[in-house]
C-alpha atoms as a PDB file:
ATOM      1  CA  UNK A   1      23.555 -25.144  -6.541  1.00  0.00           C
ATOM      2  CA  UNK A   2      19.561 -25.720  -6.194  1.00  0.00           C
ATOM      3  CA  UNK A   3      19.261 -22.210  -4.936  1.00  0.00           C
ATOM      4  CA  UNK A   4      15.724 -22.316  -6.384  1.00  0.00           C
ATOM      5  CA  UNK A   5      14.399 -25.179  -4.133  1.00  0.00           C
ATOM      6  CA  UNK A   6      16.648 -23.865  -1.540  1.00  0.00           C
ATOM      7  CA  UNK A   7      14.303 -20.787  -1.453  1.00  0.00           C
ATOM      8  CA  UNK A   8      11.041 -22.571  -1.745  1.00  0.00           C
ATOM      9  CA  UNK A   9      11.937 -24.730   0.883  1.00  0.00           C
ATOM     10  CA  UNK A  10      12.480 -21.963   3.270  1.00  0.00           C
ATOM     11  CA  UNK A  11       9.033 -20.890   2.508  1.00  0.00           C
ATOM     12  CA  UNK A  12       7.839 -24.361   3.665  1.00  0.00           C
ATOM     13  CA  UNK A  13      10.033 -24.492   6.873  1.00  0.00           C
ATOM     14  CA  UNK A  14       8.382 -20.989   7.655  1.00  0.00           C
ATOM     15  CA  UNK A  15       4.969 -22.500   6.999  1.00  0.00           C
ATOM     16  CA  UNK A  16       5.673 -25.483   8.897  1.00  0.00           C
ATOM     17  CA  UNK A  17       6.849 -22.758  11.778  1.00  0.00           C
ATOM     18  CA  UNK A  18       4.750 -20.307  12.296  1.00  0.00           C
ATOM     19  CA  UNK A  19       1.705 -21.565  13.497  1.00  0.00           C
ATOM     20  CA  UNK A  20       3.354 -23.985  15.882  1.00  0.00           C
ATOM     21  CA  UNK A  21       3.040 -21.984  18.994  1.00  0.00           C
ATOM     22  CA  UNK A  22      -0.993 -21.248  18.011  1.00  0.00           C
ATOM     23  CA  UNK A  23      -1.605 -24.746  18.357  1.00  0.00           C
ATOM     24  CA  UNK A  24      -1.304 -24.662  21.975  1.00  0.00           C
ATOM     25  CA  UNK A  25      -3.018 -21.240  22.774  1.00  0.00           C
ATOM     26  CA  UNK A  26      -6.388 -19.843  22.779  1.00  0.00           C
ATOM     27  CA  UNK A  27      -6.909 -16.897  20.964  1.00  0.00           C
ATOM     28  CA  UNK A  28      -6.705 -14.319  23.815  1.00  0.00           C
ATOM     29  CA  UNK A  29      -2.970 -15.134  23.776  1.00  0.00           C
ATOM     30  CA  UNK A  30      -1.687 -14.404  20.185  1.00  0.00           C
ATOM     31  CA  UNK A  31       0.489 -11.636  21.107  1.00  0.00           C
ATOM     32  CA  UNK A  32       2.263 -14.552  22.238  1.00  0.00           C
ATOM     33  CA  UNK A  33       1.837 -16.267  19.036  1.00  0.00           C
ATOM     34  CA  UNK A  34       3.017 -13.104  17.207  1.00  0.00           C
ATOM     35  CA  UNK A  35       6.377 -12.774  18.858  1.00  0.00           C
ATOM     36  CA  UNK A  36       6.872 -16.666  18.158  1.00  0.00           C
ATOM     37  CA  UNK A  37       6.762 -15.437  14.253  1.00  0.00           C
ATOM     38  CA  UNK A  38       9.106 -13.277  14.859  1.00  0.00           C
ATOM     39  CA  UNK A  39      11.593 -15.387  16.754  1.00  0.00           C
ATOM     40  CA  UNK A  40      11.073 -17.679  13.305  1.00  0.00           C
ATOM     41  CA  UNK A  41      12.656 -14.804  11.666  1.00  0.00           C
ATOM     42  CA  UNK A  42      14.882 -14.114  14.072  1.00  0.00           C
ATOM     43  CA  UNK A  43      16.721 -17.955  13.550  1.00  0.00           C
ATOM     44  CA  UNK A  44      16.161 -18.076   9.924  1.00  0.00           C
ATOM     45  CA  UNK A  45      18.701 -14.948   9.486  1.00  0.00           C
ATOM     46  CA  UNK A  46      20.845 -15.529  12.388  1.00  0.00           C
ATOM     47  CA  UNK A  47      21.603 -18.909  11.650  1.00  0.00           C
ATOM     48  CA  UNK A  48      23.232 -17.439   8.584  1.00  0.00           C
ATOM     49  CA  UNK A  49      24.067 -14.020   9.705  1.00  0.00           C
ATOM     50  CA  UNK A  50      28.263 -13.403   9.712  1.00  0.00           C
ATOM     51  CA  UNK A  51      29.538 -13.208  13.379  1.00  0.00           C
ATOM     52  CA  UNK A  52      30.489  -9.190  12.968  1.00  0.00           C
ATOM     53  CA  UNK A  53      26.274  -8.647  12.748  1.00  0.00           C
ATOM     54  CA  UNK A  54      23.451  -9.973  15.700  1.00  0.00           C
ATOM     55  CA  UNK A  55      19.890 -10.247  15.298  1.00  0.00           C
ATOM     56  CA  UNK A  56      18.134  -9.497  18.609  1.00  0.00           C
ATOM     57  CA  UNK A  57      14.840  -6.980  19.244  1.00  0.00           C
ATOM     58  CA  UNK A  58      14.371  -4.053  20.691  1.00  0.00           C
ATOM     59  CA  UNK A  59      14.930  -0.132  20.563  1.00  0.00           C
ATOM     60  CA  UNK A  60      17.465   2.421  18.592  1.00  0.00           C
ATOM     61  CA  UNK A  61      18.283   4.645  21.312  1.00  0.00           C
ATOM     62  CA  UNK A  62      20.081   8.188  21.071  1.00  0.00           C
ATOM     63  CA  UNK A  63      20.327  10.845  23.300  1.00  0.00           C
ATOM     64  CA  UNK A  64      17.512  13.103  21.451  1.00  0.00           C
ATOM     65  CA  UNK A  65      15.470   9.924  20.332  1.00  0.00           C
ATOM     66  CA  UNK A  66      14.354   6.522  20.853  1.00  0.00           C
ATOM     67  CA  UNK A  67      12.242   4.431  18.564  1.00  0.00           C
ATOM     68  CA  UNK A  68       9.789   2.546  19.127  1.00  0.00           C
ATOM     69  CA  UNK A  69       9.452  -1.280  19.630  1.00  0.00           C
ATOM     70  CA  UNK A  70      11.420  -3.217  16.896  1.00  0.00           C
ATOM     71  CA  UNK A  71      10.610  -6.598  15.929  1.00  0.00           C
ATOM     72  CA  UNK A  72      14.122  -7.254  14.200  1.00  0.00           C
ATOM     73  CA  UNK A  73      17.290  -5.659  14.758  1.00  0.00           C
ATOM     74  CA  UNK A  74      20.295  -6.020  12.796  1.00  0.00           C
ATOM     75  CA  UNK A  75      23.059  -4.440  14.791  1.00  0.00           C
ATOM     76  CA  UNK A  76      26.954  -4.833  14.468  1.00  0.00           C
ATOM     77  CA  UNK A  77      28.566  -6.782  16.769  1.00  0.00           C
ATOM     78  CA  UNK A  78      31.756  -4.653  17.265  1.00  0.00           C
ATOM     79  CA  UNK A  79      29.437  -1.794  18.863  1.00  0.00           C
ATOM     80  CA  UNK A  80      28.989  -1.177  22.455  1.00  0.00           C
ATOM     81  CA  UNK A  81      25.435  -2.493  23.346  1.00  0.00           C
ATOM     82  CA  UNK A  82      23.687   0.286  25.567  1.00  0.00           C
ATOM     83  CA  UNK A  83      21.653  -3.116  27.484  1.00  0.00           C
ATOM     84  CA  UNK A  84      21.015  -6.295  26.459  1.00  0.00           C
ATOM     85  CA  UNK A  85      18.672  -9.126  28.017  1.00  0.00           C
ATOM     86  CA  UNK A  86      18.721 -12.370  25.706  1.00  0.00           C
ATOM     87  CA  UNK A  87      17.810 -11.078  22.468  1.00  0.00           C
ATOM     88  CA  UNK A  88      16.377  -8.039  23.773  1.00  0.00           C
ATOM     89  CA  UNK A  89      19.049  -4.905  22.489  1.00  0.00           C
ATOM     90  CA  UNK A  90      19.061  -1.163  23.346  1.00  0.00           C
ATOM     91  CA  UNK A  91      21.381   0.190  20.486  1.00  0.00           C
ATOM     92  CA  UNK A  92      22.706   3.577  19.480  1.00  0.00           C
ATOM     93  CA  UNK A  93      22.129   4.433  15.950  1.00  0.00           C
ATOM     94  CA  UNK A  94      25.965   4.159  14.711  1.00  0.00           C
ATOM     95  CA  UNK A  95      25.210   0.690  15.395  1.00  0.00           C
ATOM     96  CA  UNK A  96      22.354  -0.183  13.530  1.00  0.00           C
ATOM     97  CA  UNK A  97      22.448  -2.259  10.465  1.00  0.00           C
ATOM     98  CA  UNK A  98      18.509  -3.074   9.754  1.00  0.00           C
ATOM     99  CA  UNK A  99      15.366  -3.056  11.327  1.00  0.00           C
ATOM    100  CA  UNK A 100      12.609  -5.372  10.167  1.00  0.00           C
ATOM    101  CA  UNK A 101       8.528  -5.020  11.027  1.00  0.00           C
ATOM    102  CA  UNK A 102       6.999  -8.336  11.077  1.00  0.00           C
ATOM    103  CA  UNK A 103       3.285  -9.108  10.247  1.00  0.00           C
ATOM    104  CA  UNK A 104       0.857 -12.253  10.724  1.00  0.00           C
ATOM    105  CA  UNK A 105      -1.267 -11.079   7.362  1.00  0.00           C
ATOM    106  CA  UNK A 106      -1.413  -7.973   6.253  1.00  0.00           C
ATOM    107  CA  UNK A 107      -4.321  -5.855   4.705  1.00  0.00           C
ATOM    108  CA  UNK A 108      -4.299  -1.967   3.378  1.00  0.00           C
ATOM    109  CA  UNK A 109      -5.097  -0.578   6.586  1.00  0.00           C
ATOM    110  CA  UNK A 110      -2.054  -3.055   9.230  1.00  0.00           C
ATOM    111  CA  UNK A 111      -0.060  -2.683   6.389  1.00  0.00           C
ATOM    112  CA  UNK A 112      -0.034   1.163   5.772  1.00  0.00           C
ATOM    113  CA  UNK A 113      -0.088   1.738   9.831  1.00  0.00           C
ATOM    114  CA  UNK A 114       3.391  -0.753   9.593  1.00  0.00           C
ATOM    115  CA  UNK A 115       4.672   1.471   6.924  1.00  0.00           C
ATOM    116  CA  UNK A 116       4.297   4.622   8.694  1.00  0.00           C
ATOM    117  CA  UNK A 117       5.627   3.005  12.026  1.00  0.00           C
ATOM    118  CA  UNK A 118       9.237   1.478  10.246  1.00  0.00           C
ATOM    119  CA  UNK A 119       9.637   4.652   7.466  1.00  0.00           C
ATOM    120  CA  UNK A 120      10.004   6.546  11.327  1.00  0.00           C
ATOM    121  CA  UNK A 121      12.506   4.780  12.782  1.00  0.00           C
ATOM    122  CA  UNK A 122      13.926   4.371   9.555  1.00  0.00           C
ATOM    123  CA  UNK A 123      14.345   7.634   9.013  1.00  0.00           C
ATOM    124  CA  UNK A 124      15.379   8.399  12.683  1.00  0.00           C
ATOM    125  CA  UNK A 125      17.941   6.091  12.199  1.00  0.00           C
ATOM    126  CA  UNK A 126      19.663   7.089   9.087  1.00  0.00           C
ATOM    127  CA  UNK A 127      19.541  10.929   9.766  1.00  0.00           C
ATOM    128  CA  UNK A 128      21.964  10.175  12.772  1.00  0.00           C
ATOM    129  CA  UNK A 129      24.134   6.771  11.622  1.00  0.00           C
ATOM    130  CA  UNK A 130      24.440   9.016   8.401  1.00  0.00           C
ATOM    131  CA  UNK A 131      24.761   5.299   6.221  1.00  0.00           C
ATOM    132  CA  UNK A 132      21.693   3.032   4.274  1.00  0.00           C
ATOM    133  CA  UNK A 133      20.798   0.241   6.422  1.00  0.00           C
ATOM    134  CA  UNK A 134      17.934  -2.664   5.926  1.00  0.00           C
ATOM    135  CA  UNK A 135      14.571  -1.625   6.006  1.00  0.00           C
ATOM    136  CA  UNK A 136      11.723  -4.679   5.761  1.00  0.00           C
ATOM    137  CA  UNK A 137       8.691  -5.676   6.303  1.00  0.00           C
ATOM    138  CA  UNK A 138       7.938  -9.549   6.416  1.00  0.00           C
ATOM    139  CA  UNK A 139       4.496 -10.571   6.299  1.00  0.00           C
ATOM    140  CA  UNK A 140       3.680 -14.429   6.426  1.00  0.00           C
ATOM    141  CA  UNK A 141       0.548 -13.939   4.692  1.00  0.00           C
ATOM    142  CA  UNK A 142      -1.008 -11.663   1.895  1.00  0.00           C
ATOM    143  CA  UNK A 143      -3.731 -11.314  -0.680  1.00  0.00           C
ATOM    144  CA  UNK A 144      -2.950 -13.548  -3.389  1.00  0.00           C
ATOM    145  CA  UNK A 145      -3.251 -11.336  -6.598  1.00  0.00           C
ATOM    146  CA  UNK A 146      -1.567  -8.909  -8.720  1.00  0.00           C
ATOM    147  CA  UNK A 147      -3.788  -5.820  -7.816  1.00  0.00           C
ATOM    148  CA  UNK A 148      -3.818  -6.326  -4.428  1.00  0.00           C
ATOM    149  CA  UNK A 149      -0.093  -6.333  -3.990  1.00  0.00           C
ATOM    150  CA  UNK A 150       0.501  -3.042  -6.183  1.00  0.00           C
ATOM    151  CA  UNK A 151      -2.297  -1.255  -3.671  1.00  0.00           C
ATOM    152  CA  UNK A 152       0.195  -2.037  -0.917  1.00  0.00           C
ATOM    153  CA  UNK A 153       3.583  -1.049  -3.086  1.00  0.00           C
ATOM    154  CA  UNK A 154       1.874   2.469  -3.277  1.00  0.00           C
ATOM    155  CA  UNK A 155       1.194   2.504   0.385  1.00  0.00           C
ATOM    156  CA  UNK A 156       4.825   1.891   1.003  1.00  0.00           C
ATOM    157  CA  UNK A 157       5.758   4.897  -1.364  1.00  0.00           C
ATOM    158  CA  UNK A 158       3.199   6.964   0.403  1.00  0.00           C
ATOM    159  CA  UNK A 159       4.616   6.101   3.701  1.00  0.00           C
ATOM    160  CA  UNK A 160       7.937   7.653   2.552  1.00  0.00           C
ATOM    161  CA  UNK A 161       6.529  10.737   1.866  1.00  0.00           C
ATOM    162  CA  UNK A 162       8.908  11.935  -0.753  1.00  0.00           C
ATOM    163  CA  UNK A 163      12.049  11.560   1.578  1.00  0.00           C
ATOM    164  CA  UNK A 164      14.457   9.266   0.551  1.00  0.00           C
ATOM    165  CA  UNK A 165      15.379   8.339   4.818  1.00  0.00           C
ATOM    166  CA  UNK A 166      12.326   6.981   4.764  1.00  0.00           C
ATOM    167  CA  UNK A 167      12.226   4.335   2.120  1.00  0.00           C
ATOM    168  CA  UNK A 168      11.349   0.613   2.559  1.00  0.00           C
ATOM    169  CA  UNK A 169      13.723  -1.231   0.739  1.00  0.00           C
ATOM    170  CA  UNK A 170      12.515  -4.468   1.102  1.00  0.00           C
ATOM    171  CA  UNK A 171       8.901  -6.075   1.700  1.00  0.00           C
ATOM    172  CA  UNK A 172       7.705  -9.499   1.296  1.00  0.00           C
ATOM    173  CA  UNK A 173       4.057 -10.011   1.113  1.00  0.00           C
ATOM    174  CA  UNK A 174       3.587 -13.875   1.764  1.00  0.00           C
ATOM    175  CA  UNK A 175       5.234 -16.696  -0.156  1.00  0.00           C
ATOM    176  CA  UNK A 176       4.865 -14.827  -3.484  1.00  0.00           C
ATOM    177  CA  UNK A 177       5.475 -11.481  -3.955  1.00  0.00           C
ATOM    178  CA  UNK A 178       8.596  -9.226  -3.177  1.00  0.00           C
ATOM    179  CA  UNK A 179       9.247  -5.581  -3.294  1.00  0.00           C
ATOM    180  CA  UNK A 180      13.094  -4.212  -3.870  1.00  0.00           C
ATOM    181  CA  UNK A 181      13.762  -0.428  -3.888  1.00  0.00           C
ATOM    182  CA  UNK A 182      16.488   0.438  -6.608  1.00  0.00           C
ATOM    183  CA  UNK A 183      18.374   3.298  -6.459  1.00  0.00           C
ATOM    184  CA  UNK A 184      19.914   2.812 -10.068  1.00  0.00           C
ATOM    185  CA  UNK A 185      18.282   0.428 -12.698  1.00  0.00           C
ATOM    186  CA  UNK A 186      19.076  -2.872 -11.924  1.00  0.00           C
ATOM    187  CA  UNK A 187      19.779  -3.793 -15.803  1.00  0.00           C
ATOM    188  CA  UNK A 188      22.641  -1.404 -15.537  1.00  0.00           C
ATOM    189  CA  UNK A 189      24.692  -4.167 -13.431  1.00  0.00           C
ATOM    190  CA  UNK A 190      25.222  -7.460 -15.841  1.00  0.00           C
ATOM    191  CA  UNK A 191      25.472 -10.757 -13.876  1.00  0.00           C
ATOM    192  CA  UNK A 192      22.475 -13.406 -13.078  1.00  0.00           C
ATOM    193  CA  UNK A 193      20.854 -11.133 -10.715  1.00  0.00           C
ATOM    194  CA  UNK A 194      21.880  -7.828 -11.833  1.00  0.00           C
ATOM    195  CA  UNK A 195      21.700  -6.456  -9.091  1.00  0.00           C
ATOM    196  CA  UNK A 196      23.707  -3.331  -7.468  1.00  0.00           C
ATOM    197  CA  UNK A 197      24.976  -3.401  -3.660  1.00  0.00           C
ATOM    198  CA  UNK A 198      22.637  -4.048  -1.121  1.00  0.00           C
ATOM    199  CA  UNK A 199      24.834  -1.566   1.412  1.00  0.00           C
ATOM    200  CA  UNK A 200      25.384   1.313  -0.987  1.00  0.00           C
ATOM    201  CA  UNK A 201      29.360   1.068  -0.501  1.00  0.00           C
ATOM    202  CA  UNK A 202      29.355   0.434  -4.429  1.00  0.00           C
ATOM    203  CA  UNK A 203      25.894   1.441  -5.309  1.00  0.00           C
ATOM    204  CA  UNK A 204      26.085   4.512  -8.797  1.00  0.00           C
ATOM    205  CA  UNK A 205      24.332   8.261  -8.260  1.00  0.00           C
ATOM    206  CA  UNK A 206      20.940   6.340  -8.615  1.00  0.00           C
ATOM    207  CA  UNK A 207      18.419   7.900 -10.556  1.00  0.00           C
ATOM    208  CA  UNK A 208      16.019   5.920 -11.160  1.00  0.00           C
ATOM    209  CA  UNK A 209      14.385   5.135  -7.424  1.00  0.00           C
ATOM    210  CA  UNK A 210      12.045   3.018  -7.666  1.00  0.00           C
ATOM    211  CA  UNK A 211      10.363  -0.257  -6.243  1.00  0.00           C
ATOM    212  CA  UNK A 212      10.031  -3.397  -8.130  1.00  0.00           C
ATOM    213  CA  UNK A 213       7.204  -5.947  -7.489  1.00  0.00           C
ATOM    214  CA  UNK A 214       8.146  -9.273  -8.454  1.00  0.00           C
ATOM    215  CA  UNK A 215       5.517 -12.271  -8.410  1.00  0.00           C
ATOM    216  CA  UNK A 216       7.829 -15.089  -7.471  1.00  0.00           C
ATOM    217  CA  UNK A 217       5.879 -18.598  -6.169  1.00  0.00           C
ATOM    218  CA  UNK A 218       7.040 -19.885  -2.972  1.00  0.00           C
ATOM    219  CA  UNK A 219      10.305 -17.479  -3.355  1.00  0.00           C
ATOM    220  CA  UNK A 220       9.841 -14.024  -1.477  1.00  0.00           C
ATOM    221  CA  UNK A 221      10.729 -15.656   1.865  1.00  0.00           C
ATOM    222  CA  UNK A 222      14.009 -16.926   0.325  1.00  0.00           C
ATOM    223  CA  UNK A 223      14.690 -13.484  -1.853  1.00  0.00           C
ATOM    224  CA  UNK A 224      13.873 -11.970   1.915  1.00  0.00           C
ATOM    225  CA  UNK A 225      15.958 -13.054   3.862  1.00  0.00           C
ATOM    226  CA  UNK A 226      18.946 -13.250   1.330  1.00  0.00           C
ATOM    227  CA  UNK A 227      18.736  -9.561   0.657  1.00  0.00           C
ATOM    228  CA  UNK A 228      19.192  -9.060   4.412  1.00  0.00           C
ATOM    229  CA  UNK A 229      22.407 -11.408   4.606  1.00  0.00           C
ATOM    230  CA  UNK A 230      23.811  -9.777   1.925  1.00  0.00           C
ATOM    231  CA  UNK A 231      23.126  -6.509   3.122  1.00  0.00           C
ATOM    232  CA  UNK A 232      25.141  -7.369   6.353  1.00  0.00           C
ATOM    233  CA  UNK A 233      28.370  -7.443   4.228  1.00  0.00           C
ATOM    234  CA  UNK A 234      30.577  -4.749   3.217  1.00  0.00           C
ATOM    235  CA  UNK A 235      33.264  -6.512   0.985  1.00  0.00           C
ATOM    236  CA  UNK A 236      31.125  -8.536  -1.778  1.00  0.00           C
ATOM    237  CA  UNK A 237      32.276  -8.162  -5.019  1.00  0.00           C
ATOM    238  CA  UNK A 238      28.654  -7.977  -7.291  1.00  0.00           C
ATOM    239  CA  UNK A 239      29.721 -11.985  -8.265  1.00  0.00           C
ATOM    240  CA  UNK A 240      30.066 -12.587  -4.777  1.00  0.00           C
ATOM    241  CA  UNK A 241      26.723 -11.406  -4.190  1.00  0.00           C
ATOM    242  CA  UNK A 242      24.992 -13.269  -6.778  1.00  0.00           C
ATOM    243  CA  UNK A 243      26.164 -16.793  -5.534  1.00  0.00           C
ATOM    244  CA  UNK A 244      23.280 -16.015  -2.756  1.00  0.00           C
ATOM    245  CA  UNK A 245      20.599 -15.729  -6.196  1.00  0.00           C
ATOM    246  CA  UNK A 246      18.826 -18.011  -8.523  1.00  0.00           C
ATOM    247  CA  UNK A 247      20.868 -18.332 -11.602  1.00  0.00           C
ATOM    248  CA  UNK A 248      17.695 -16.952 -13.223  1.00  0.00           C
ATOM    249  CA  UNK A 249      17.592 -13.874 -11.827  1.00  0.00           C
ATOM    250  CA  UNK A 250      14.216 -12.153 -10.872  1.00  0.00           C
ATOM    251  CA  UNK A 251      13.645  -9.197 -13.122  1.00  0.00           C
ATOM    252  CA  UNK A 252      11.304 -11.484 -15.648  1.00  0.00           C
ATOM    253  CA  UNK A 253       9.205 -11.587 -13.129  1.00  0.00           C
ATOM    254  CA  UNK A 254       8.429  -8.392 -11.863  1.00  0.00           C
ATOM    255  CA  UNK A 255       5.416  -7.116 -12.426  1.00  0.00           C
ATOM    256  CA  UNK A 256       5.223  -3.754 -11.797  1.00  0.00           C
ATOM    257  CA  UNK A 257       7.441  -0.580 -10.970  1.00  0.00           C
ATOM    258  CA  UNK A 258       6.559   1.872  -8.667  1.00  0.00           C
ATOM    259  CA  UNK A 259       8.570   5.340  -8.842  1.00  0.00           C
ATOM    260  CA  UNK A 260       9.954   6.851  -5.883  1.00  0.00           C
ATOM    261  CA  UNK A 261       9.779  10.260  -7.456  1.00  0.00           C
ATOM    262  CA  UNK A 262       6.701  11.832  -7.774  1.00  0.00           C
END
């Protein structure tokens, strides 16, 4: 498999995407033009998403809490919806399998104010489903350079605030750069992508917590959105996982690690 150009050519069918609406709008209308980029998103996982998990948008509700608006929701089919209208979901929290923030362009100040918004409901959400579930931030666009993307890494540890419910454990900043959190080194796991279980269901007593930022050119979309489909299943073996990777891998590439501890 071309898994490779697979990847970069989901960056180009993103690109080719996600202006499309703008074309026809002035700017006094791009909240219209944002929720088209997120309806992007929305197909690009749900077209491969398995049928026990939907992607809609919406609200986590519980009967001490509701979150606020959330521009991706993973949520497992087999639950109970509390409402739905189209792709618009009220969900309990048992039901929950991700939620995703999704950004035009992000600098240090949307991107730190998105942080602080998802590590909330992330956090909300895992106190009372009691499991790990998805947490992301996509953003189409991003500075293009090495400094700039570490600034925002540490924004995303200070947004978790030295509470593990409220780690991001996935961010891509435009076409080429990607942030993982690992709970356990991911050279303990052999295998092309060496990677440990996106769900936790087989994931060690991780010590080492910690976010990697890899530089990978027209990839992140593609590492993305795999991560997410992956995390949506609970009976991958680790080689059965890795058919959704690059032979390659992507640890040569990171380029910097960020400790969740302080």
């Amino acid at each position: 498999m071309q898994l490779k150009e697979y990847y970069q050519s989901l960056s180009v069918e993103c690109y080719a995407l996600k202006n499309r609406v703008r074309h026809f709008i002035d700017r006094k209308n791009w909240l219209t033009d944002g929720e088209w980029k997120e309806s992007v998103l929305r197909s690009l996982i749900s077209r491969s998403s398995p049928d026990s998990v939907k992607v809609g948008r919406g609200f986590v509700v519980s009967h001490d809490w509701a979150s606020t608006q959330i521009d991706i929701l993973l949520y497992d089919s087999s639950h109970p919806v509390l409402y739905r209208d189209g792709d618009l979901v009220f969900i309990s929290p048992s039901a929950c399998r991700g939620v995703i923030e999704v950004k035009t362009s992000v600098d240090a100040t949307t991107f730190a104010k998105a942080c602080d918004k998802l590590a909330d409901n992330a956090q909300n959400v895992r106190e009372r489903k009691g499991e790990e579930i998805f947490v992301g931030i996509f953003s189409y666009e991003a500075s293009a350079n090495d400094l700039d993307a570490r600034k925002l890494l540490e924004l995303a540890k200070s947004s978790a605030n030295g509470d593990p419910l409220r780690i991001i454990n996935h961010v891509s900043l435009g076409r080429s750069f990607f942030v993982r959190y690992w709970a356990s080194e991911p050279n303990e796991i052999h295998g092309p992508e060496r990677r440990v279980s996106s769900n936790g269901s087989r994931r060690r007593a991780g010590k080492y917590q910690s976010w990697h930022l890899y530089r990978l050119p027209d990839m992140a979309f593609g590492y993305f959105i795999h991560n997410a489909l992956v995390s949506m299943a609970s009976n991958l073996s680790i080689e059965e996982e890795n058919v959704y990777f690059p032979l390659d891998g992507k640890e040569t590439r990171c380029i910097d690690v960020v400790s969740f501890k302080p």
